[in-house]
Structures are given as structure tokens and as C-alpha cells.
Protein backbone atom coordinates (compact mmCIF):
# COMPACT_ATOMS: atom_id res chain seq x y z
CA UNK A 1 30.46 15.91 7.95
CA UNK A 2 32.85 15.23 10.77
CA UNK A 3 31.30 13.41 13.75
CA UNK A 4 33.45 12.88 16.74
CA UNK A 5 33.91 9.42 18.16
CA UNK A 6 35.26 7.94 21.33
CA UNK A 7 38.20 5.99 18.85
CA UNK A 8 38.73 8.63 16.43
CA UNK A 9 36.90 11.05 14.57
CA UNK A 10 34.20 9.22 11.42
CA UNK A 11 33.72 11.83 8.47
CA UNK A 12 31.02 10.48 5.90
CA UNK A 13 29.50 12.49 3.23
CA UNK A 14 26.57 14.43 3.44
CA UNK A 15 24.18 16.42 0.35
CA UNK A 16 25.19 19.56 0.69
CA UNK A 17 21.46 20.68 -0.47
CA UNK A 18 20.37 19.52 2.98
CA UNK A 19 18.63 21.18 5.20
CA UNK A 20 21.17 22.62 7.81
CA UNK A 21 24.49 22.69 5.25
CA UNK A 22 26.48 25.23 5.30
CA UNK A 23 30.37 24.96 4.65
CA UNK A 24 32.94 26.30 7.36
CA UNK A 25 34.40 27.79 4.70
CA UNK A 26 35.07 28.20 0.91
CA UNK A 27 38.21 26.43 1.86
CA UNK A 28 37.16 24.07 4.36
CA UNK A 29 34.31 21.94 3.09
CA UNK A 30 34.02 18.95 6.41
CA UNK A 31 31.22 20.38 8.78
CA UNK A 32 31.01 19.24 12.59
CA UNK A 33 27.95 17.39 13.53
CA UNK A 34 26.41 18.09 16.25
CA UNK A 35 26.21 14.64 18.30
CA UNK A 36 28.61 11.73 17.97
CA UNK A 37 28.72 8.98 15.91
CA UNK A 38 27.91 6.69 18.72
CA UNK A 39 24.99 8.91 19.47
CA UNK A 40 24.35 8.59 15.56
CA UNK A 41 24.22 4.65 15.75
CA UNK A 42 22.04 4.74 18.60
CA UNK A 43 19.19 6.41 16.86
CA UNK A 44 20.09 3.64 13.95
CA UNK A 45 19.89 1.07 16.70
CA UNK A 46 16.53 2.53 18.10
CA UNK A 47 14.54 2.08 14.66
CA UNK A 48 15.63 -1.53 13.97
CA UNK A 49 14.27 -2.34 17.96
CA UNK A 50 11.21 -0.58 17.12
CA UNK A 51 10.37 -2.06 14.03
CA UNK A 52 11.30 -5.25 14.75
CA UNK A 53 9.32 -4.87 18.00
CA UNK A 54 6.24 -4.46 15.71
CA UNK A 55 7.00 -7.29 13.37
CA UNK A 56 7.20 -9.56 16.14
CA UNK A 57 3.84 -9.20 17.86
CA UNK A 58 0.94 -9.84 16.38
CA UNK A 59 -0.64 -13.30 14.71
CA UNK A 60 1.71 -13.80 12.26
CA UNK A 61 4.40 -15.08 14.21
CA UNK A 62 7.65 -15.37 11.67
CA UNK A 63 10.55 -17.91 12.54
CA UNK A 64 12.75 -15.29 10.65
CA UNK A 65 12.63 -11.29 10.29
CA UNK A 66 15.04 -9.48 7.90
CA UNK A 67 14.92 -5.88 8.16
CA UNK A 68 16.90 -3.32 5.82
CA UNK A 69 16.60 -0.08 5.62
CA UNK A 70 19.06 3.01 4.34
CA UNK A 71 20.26 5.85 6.44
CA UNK A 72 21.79 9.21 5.31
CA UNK A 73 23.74 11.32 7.82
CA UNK A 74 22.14 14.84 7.67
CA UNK A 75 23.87 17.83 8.94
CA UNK A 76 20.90 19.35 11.02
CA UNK A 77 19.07 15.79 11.93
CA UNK A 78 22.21 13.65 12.08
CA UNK A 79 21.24 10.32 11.14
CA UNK A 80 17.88 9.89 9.35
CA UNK A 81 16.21 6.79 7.39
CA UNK A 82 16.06 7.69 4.23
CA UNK A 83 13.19 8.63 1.83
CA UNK A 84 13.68 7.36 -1.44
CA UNK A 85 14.81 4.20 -3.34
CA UNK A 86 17.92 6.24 -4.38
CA UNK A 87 18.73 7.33 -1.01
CA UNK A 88 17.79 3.68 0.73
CA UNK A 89 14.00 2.28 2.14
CA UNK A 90 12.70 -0.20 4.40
CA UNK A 91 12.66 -3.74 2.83
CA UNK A 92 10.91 -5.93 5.76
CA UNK A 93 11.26 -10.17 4.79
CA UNK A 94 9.47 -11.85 7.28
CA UNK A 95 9.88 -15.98 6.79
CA UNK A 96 8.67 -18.90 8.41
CA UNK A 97 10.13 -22.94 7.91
CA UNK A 98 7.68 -25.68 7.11
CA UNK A 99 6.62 -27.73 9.99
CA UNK A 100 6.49 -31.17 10.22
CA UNK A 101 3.08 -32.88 9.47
């Protein structure tokens, strides 16, 4: 899948059992997405704010938060988080340093 950037155009690979595939051609196998990469990070951008949003409030109160989770560029969706181990999850590390006595 071709997505069209303000430096250049980004082509990454996509499943092409996704929802939303369907080749240009028998000859032509890169598909336009329909946003732009920027647009792409953004929504990447968006969950990590979110979730670390969440982490942060509350009583636990970490001194560090590690969040890492996979994404999978989609031809209909664009970017999602993806569902399975294989494709990439959500690993959340939350941390805290021992205080002085």
C-alpha cells in the first residue's frame, strides 16, 4: 500500500486478505491508501496519548511507563493496533524506583 507523504511517497506491506484489498491490477499489485502517512502516524500518536493518559491517573502513580504496542497498515482502516501476538499487542511496564527510607 502506497501512502502519500509530504517528503515522498511511504509504501509498506499490507495482507492482502484484508478487509478492503483489492489489487489495481493483475499487474500492478501497490494500492493507494486513502489518507497520508502523516495522517497514519497521527492515529498511532493518538493511542499512545490515550493510553498513557490512563496509566497515569489513578493511585498507582509509576515513576516510569513503557508502552508497546504493534500496528498493521490496513487498506480500508489505514493504520490499526493489531490483534494478535503474531501481528503485535499492547505490552504496558509500568515501574517505580525505591525511595529513600
Amino acid at each position: 500500500m502506497k501512502f502519500s507523504s509530504a517528503d515522498g511517497d511511504v509504501v509498506v506491506e499490507v495482507d492482502e486478505r484484508d478487509e478492503g484489498f483489492q489489487p489495481v491490477s493483475r499487474t500492478k499489485l501497490v494500492i493507494e491508501a486513502k489518507e497520508t502517512f502523516e495522517d497514519a502516524l497521527t492515529q498511532i500518536r493518538s493511542a499512545a496519548e490515550k493510553t498513557l493518559n490512563v496509566l497515569n491517573s489513578g493511585t498507582l502513580k509509576p515513576d516510569g511507563i513503557e508502552v508497546e504496542f504493534g500496528v498493521r497498515f490496513n487498506a480500508e482502516a489505514g493504520v490499526v493496533i493489531a490483534r494478535t501476538q503474531a501481528e503485535g499487542h499492547l505490552v504496558v511496564r509500568l515501574t517505580w524506583a525505591p525511595r529513600d527510607r
